[in-house]
C-alpha atoms as a PDB file:
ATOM      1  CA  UNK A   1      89.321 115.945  81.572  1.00  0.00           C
ATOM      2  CA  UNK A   2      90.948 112.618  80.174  1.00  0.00           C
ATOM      3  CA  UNK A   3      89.005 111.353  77.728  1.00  0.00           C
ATOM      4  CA  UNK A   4      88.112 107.919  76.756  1.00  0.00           C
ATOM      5  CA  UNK A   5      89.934 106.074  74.079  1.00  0.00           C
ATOM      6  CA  UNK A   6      89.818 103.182  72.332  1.00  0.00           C
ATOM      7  CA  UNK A   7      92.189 100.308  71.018  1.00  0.00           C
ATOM      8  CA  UNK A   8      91.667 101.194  67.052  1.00  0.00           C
ATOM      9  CA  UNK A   9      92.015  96.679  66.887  1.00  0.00           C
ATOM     10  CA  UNK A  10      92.135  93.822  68.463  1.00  0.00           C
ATOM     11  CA  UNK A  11      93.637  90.665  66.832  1.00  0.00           C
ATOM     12  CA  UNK A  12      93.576  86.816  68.051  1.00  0.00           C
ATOM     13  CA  UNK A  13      96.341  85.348  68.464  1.00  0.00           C
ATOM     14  CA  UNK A  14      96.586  82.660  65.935  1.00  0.00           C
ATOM     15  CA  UNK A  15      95.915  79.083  68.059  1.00  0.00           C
ATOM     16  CA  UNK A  16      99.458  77.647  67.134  1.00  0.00           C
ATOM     17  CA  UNK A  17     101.115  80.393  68.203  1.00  0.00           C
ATOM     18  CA  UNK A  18      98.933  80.441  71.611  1.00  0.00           C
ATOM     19  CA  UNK A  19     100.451  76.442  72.034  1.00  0.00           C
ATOM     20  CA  UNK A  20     104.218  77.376  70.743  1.00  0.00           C
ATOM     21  CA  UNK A  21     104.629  79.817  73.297  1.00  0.00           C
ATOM     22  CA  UNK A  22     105.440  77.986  76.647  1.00  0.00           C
ATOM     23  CA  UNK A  23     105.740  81.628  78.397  1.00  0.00           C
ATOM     24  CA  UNK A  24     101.784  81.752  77.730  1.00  0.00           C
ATOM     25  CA  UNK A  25      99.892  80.914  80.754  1.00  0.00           C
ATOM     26  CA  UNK A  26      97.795  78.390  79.391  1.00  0.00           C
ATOM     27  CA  UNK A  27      95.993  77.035  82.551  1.00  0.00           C
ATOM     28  CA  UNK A  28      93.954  80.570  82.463  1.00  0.00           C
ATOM     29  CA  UNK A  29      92.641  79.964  79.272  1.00  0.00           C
ATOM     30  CA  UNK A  30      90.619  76.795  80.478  1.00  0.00           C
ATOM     31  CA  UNK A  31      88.262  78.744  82.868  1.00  0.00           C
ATOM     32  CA  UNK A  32      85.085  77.153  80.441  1.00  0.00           C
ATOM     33  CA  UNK A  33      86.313  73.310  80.601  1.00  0.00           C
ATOM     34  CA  UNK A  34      86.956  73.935  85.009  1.00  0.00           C
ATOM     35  CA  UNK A  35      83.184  75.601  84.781  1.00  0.00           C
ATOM     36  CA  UNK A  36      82.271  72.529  83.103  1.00  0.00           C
ATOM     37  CA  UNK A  37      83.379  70.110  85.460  1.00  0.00           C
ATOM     38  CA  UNK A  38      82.632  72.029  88.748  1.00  0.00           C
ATOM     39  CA  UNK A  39      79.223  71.810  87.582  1.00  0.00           C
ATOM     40  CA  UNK A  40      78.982  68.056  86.959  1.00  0.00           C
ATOM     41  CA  UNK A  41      80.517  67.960  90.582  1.00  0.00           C
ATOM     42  CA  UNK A  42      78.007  69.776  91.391  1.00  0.00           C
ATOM     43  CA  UNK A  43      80.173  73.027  92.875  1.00  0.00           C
ATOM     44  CA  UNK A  44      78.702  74.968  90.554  1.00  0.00           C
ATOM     45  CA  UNK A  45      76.161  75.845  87.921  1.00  0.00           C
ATOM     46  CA  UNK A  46      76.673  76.126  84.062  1.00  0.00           C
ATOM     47  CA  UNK A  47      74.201  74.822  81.457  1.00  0.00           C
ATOM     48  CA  UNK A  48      76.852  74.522  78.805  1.00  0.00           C
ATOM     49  CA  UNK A  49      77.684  71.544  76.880  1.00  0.00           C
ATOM     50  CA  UNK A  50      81.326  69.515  77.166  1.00  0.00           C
ATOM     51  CA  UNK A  51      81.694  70.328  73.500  1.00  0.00           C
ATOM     52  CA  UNK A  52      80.677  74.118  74.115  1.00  0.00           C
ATOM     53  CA  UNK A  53      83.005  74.409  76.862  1.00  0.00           C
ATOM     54  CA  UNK A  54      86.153  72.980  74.745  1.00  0.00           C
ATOM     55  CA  UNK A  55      85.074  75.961  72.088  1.00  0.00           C
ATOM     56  CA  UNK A  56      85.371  78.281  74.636  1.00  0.00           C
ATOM     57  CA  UNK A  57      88.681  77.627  75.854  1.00  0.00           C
ATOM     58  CA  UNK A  58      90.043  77.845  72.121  1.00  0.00           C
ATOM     59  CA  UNK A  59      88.233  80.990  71.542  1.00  0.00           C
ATOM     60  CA  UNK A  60      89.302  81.939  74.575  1.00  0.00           C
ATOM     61  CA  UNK A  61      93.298  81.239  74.193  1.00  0.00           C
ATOM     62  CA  UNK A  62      93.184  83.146  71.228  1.00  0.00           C
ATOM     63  CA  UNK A  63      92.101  86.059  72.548  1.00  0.00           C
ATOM     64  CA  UNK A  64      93.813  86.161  76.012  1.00  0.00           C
ATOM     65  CA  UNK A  65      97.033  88.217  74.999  1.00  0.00           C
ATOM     66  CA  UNK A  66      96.526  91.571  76.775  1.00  0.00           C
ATOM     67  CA  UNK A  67      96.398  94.407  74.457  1.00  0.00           C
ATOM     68  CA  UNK A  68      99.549  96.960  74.192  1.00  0.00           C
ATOM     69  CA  UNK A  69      98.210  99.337  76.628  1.00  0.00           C
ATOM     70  CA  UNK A  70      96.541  96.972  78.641  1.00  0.00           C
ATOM     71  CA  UNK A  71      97.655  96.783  82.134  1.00  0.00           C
ATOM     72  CA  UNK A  72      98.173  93.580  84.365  1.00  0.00           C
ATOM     73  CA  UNK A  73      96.509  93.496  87.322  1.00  0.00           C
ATOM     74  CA  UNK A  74      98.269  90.844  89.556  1.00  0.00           C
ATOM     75  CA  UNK A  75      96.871  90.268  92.867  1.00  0.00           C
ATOM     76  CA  UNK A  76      97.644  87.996  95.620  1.00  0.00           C
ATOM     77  CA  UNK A  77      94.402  85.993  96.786  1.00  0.00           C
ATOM     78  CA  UNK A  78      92.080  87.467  99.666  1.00  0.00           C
ATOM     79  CA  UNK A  79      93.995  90.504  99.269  1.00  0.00           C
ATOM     80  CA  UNK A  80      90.634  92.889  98.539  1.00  0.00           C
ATOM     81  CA  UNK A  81      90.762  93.094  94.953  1.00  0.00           C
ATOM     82  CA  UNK A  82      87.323  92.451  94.629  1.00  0.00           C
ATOM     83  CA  UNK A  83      87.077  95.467  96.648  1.00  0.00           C
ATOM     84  CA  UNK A  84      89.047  97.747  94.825  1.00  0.00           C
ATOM     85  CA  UNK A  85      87.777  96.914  91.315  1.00  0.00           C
ATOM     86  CA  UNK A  86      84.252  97.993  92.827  1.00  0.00           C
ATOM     87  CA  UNK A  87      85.383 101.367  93.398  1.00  0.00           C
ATOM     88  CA  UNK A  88      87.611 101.430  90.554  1.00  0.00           C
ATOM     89  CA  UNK A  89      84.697 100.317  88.674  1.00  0.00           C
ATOM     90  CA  UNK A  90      82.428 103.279  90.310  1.00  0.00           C
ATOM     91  CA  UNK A  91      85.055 105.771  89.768  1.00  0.00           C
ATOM     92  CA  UNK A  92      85.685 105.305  85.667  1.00  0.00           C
ATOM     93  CA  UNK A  93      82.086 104.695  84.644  1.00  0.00           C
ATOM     94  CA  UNK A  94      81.107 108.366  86.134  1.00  0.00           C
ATOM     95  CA  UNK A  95      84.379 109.539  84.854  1.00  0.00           C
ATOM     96  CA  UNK A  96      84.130 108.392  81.221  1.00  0.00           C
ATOM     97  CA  UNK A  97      80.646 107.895  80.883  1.00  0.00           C
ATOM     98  CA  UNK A  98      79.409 110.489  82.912  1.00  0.00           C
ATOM     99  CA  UNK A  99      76.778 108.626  84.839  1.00  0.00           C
ATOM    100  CA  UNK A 100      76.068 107.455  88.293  1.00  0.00           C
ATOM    101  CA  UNK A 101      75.727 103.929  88.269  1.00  0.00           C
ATOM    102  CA  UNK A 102      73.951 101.607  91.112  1.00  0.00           C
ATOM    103  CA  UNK A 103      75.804  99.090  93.389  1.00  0.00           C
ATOM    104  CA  UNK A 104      73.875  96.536  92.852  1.00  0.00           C
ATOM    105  CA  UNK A 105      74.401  96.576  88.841  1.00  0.00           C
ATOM    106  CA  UNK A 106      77.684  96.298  89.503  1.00  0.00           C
ATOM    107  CA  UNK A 107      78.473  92.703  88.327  1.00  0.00           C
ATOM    108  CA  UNK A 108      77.411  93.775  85.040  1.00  0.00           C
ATOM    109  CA  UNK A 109      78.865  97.473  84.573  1.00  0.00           C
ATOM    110  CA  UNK A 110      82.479  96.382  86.073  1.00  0.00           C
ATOM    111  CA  UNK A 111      82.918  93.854  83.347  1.00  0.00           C
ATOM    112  CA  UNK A 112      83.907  97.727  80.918  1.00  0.00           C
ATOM    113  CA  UNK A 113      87.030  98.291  82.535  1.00  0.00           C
ATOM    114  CA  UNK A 114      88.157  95.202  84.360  1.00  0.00           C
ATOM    115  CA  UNK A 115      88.573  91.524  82.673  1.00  0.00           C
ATOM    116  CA  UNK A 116      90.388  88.502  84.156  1.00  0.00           C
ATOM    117  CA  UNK A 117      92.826  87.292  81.824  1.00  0.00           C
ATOM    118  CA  UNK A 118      91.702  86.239  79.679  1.00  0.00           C
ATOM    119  CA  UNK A 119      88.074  87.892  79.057  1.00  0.00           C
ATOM    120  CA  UNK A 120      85.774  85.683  81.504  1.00  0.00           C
ATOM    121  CA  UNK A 121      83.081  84.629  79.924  1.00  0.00           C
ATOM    122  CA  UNK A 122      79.470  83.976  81.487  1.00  0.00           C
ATOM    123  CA  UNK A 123      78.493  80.370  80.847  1.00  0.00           C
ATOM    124  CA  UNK A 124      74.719  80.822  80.793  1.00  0.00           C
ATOM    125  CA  UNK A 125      74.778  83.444  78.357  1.00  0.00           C
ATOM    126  CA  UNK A 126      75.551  81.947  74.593  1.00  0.00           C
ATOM    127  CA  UNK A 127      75.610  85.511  73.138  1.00  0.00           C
ATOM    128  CA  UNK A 128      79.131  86.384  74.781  1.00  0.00           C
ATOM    129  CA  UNK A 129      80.844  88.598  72.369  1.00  0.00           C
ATOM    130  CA  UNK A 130      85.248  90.020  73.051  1.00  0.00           C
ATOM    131  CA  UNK A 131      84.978  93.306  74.111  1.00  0.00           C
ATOM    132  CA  UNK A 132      87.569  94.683  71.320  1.00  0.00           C
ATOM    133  CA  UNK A 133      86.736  98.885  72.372  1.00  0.00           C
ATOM    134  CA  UNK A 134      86.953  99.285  75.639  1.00  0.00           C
ATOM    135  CA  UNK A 135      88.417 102.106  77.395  1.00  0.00           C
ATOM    136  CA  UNK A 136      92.893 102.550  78.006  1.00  0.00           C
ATOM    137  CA  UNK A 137      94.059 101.557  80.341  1.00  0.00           C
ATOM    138  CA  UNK A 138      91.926  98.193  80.865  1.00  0.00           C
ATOM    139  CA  UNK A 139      92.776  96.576  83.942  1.00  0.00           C
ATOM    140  CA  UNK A 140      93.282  92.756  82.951  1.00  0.00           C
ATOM    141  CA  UNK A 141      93.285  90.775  86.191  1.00  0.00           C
ATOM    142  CA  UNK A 142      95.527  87.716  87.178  1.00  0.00           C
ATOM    143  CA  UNK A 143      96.102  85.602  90.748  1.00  0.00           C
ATOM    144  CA  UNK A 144      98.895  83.725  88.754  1.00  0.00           C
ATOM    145  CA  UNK A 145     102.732  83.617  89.429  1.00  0.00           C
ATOM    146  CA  UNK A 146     104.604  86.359  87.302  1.00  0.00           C
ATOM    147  CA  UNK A 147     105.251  84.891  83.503  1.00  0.00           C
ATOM    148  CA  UNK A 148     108.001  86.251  81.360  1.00  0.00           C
ATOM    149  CA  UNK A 149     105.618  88.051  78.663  1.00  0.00           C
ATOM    150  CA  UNK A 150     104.487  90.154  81.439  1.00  0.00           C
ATOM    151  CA  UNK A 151     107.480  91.672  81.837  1.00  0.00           C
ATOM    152  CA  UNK A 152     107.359  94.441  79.324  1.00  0.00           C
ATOM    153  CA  UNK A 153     103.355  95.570  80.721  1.00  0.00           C
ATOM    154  CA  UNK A 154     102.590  97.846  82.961  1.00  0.00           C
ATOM    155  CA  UNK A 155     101.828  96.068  86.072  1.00  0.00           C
ATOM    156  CA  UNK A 156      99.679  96.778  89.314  1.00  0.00           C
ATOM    157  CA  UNK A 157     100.742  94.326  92.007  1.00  0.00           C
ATOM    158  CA  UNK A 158      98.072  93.878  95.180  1.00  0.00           C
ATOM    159  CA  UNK A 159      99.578  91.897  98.208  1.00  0.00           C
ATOM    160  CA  UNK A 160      98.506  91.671 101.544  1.00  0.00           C
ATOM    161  CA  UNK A 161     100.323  90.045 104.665  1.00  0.00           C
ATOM    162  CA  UNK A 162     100.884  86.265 103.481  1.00  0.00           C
ATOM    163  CA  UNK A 163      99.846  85.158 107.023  1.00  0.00           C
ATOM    164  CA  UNK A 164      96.600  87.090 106.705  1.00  0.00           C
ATOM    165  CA  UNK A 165      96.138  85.249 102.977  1.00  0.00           C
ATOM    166  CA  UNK A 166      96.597  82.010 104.099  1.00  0.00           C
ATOM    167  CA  UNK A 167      94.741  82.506 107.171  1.00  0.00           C
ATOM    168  CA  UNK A 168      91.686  84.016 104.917  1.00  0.00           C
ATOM    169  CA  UNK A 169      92.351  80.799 102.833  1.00  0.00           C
ATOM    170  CA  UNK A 170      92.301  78.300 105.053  1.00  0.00           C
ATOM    171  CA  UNK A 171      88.738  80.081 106.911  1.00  0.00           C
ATOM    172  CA  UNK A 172      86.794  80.314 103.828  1.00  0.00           C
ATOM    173  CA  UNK A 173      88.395  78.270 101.343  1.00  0.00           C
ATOM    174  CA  UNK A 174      86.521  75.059 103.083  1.00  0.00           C
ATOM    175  CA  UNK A 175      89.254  74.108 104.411  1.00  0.00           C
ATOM    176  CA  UNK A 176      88.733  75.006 107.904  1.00  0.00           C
ATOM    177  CA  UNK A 177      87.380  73.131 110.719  1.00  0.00           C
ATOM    178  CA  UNK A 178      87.886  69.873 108.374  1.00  0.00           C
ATOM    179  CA  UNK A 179      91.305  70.385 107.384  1.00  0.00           C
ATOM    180  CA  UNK A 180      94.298  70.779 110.427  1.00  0.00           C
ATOM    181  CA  UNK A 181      96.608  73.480 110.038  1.00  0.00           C
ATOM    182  CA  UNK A 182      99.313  71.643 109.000  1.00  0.00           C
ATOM    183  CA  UNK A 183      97.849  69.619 106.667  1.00  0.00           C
ATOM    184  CA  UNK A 184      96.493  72.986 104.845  1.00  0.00           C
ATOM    185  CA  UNK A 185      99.982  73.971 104.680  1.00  0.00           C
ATOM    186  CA  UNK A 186     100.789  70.818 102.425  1.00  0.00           C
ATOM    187  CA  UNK A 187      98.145  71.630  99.601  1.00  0.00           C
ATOM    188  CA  UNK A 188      98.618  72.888  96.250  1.00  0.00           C
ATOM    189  CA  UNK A 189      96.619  75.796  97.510  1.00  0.00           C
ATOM    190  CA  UNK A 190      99.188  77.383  99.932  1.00  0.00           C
ATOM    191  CA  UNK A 191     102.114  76.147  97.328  1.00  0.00           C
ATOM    192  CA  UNK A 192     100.241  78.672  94.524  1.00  0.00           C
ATOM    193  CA  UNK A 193     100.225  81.658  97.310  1.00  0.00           C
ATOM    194  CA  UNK A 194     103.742  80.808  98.460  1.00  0.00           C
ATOM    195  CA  UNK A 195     104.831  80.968  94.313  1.00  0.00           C
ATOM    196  CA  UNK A 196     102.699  84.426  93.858  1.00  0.00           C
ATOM    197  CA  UNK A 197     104.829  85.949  96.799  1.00  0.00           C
ATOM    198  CA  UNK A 198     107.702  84.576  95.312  1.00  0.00           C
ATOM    199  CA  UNK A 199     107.719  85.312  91.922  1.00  0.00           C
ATOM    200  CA  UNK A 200     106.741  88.865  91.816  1.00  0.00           C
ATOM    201  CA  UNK A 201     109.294  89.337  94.487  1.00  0.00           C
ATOM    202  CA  UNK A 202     111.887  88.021  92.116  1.00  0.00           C
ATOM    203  CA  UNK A 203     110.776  89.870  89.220  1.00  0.00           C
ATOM    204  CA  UNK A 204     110.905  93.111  91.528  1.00  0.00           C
ATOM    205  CA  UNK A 205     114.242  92.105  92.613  1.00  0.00           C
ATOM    206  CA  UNK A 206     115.944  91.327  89.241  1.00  0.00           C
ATOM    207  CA  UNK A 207     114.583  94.710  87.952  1.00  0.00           C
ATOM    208  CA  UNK A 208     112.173  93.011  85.361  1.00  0.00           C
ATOM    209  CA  UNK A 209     109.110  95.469  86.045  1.00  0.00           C
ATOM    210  CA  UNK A 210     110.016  98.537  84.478  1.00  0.00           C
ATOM    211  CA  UNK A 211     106.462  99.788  85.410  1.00  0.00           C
ATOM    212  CA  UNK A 212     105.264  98.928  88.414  1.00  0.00           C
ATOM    213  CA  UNK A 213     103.128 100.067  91.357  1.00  0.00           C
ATOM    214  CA  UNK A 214     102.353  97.651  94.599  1.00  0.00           C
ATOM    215  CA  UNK A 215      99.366  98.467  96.110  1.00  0.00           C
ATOM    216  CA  UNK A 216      99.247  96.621  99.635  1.00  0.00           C
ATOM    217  CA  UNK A 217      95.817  95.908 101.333  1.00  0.00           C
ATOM    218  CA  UNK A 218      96.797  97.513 104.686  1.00  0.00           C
ATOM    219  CA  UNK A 219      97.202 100.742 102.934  1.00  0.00           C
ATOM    220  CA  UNK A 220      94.031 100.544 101.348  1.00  0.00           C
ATOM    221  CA  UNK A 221      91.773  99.917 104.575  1.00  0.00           C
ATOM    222  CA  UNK A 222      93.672 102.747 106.491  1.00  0.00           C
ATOM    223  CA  UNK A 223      93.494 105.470 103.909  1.00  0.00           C
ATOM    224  CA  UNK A 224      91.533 104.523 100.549  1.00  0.00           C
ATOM    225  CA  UNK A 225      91.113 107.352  99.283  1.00  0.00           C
ATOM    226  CA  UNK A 226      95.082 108.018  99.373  1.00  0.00           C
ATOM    227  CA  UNK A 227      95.416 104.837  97.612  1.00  0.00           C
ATOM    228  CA  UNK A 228      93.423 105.047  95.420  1.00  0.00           C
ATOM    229  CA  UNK A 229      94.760 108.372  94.449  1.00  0.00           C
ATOM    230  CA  UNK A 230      97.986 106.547  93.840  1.00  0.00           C
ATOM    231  CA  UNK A 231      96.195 104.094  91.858  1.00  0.00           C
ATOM    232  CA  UNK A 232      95.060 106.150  89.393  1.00  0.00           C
ATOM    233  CA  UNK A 233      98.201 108.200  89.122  1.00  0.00           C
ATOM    234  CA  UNK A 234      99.766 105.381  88.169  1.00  0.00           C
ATOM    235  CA  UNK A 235      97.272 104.325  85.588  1.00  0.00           C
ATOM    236  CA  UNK A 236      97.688 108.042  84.502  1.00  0.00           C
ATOM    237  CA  UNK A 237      93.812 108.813  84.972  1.00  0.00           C
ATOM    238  CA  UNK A 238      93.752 112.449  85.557  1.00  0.00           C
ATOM    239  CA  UNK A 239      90.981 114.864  86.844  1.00  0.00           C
ATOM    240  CA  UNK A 240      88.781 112.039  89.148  1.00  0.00           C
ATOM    241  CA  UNK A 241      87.810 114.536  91.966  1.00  0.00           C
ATOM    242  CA  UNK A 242      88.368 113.347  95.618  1.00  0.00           C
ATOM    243  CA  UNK A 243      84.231 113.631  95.619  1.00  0.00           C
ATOM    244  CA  UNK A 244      83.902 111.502  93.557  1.00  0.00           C
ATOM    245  CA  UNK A 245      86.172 109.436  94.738  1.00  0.00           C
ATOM    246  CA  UNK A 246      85.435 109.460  98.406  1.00  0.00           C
ATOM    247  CA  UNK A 247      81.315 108.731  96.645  1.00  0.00           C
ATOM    248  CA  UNK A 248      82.763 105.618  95.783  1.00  0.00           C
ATOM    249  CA  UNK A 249      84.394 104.327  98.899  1.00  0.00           C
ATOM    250  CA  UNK A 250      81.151 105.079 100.535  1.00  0.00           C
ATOM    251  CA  UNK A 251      79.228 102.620  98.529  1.00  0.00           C
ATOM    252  CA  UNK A 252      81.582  99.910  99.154  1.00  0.00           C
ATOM    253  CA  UNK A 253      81.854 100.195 102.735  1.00  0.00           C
ATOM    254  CA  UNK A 254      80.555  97.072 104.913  1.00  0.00           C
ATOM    255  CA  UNK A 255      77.765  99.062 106.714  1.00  0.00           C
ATOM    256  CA  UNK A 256      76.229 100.007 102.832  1.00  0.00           C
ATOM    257  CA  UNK A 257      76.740  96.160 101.560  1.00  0.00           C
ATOM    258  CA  UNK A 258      75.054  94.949 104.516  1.00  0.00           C
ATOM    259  CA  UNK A 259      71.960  97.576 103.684  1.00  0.00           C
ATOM    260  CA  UNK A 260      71.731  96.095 100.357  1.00  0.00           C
ATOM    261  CA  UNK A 261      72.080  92.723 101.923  1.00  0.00           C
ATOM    262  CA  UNK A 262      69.129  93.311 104.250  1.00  0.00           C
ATOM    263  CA  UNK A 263      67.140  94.772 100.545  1.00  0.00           C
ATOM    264  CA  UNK A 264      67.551  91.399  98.810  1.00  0.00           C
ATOM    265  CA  UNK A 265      70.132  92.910  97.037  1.00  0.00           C
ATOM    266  CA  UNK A 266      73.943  91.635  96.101  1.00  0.00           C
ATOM    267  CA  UNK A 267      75.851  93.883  93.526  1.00  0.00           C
ATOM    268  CA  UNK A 268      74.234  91.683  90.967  1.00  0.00           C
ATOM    269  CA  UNK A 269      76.311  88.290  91.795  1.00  0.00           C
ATOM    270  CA  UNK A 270      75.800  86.161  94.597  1.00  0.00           C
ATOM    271  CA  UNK A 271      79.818  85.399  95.090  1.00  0.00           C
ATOM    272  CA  UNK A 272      81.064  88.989  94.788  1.00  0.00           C
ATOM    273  CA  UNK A 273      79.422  89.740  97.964  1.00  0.00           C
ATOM    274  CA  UNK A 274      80.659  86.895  99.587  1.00  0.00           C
ATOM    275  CA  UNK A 275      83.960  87.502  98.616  1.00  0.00           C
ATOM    276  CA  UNK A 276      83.955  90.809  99.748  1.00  0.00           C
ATOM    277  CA  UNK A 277      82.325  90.362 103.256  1.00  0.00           C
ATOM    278  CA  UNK A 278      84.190  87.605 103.951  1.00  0.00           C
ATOM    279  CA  UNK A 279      87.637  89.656 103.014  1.00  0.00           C
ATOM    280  CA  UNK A 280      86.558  91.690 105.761  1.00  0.00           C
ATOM    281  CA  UNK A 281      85.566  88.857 108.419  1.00  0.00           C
ATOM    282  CA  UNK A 282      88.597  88.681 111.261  1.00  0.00           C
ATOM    283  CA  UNK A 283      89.713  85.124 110.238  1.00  0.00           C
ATOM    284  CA  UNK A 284      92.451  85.597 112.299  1.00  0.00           C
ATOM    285  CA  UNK A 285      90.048  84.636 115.475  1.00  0.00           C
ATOM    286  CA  UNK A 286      89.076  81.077 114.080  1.00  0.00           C
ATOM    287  CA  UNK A 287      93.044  80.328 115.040  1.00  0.00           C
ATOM    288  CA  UNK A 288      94.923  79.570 118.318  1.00  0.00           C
ATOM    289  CA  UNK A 289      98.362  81.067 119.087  1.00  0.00           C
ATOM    290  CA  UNK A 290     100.126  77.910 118.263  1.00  0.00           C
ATOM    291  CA  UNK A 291      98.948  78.011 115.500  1.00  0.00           C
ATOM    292  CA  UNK A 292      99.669  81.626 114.640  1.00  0.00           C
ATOM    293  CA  UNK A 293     102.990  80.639 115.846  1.00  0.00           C
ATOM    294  CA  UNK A 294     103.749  77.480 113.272  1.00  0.00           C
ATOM    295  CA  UNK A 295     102.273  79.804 110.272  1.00  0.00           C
ATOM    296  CA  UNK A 296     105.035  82.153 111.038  1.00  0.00           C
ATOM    297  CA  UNK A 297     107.511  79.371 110.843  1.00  0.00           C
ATOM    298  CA  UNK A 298     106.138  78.052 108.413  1.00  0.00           C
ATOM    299  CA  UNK A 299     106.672  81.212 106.216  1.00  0.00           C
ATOM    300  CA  UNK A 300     110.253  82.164 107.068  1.00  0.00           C
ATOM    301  CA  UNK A 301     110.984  78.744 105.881  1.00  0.00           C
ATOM    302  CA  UNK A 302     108.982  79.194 102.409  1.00  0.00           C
ATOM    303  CA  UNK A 303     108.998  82.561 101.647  1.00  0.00           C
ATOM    304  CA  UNK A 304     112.186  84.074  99.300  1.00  0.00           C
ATOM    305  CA  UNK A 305     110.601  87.228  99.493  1.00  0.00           C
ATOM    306  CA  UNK A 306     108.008  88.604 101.980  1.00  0.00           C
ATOM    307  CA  UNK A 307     107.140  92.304 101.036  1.00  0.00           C
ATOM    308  CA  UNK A 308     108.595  93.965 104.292  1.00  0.00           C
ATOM    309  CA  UNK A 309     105.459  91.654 105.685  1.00  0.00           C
ATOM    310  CA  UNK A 310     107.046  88.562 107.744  1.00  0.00           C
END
């Protein structure tokens, strides 16, 4: 059996070098300050201080550089990742820890062996400590556009049909009913899907990931447990059983999250159930054929690289 290891160190990056390096995706690091606003706007709740939030973005910079055998975990939105890092999440704790661990901890447990990049913090809790030993390979996840630096990582890419993403979007993204079609089409929104698509496609294309394997979401709802086999082959995580495995899947099916739904329970945060019954809601339906039929032109036109999708 694999067993766990640890990164012996991990170093911030020194705060000048974090602002010299224009590669560095510095809009991620300023999750605290957009916390801090939402909740003055009201979308949101966080009891921390404008002051406390402007900390937390420098602490947070300084620590967002991946470790060496850290692997990026770049998925396209609505494309089920919240799904996957719930059995992912299921899978390693009984692997490594040897322990059965309940759904509806799982906010709490998954936060071990999968971080956004950088580390997310939790705004109500003043206590937040880095996580410098946690287990190899750590998945570090991103929705961003491929950057340069990433180049040299290993590097799990999650897409889905773009017409299903921006359909999933524009259904429970509030856009829809307020928004038309068209005018959806126009936001920022759709432009950072369209660039996601994009990107990685040219990055794929010019040869720049060296290790790389595309998960699509298709593949995962017909056969999980064969892609998730092919998941962890790739993140060279030997000896998970297809038990254990197929355990896993179980839990995360619809029919169990609506049980624990029913049991006042939600995998210990609100939004992760949301997110992941409403991945699983036919959008599709909320749209007429006309407008299923401007989407697809609308996508040949802006699309430089579809995935084999449009």
């Amino acid at each position: 059996m694999t067993q766990q290891t640890t990164h012996p160190v991990h170093k911030p990056v020194p705060l000048g070098q974090v602002l010299a390096d224009r590669s560095y995706p510095t809009p991620v690091a300023t999750g605290p300050i957009k916390q801090y606003i939402k909740a003055r706007l009201g979308r949101g709740t966080s009891d921390a201080g404008l002051f406390e939030s402007l900390q937390r973005t420098l602490q947070t910079a300084r620590h967002c550089y991946p470790r060496q055998n850290d692997v990026i975990w770049a998925t396209v939105q609505r494309s089920g990742h919240n799904w996957v890092s719930l059995v992912y999440t299921l899978v390693l704790d009984q692997f490594y820890n040897q322990r059965e661990i309940e759904i509806e901890n799982m906010a709490r447990a998954r936060s071990g062996f999968y971080r956004h990049i950088p580390i997310r913090y939790d705004l109500g809790d003043h206590r937040t400590q880095f996580q410098a030993h946690l287990p190899i390979p750590r998945l570090m996840h991103t929705h961003d556009s491929f950057y340069d630096w990433m180049a040299a990582r290993k590097i799990l890419l999650q897409v889905r049909d773009p017409r299903d993403v921006l359909i999933s979007k524009y259904v429970h993204g509030d856009f829809y009913p307020q928004v038309a079609l068209a005018d959806y089409l126009q936001t920022p929104t759709v432009g950072q899907l369209i660039n996601f698509y994009n990107s990685w496609g040219q990055a794929l294309e010019a040869g720049l990931l060296k290790r790389v394997y595309c998960l699509h979401y298709e593949n995962m709802k017909s056969d999980p447990l064969h892609e998730m086999q092919q998941v962890l082959a790739f993140l060279k995580i030997d000896g998970v059983t297809d038990a254990v495995l197929q355990a896993a899947l179980a839990k995360t099916t619809p029919e169990h999250l609506a049980q624990l739904e029913s049991g006042g329970k939600s995998l210990g945060d609100d939004k992760l159930m949301y997110n992941i019954k409403s991945t699983r809601k036919a959008a599709a339906d909320s749209l007429s054929a006309a407008d299923h039929d401007s989407l697809t032109v609308f996508l040949r036109q802006k699309l430089r690289y579809t995935f084999d999708y449009v």
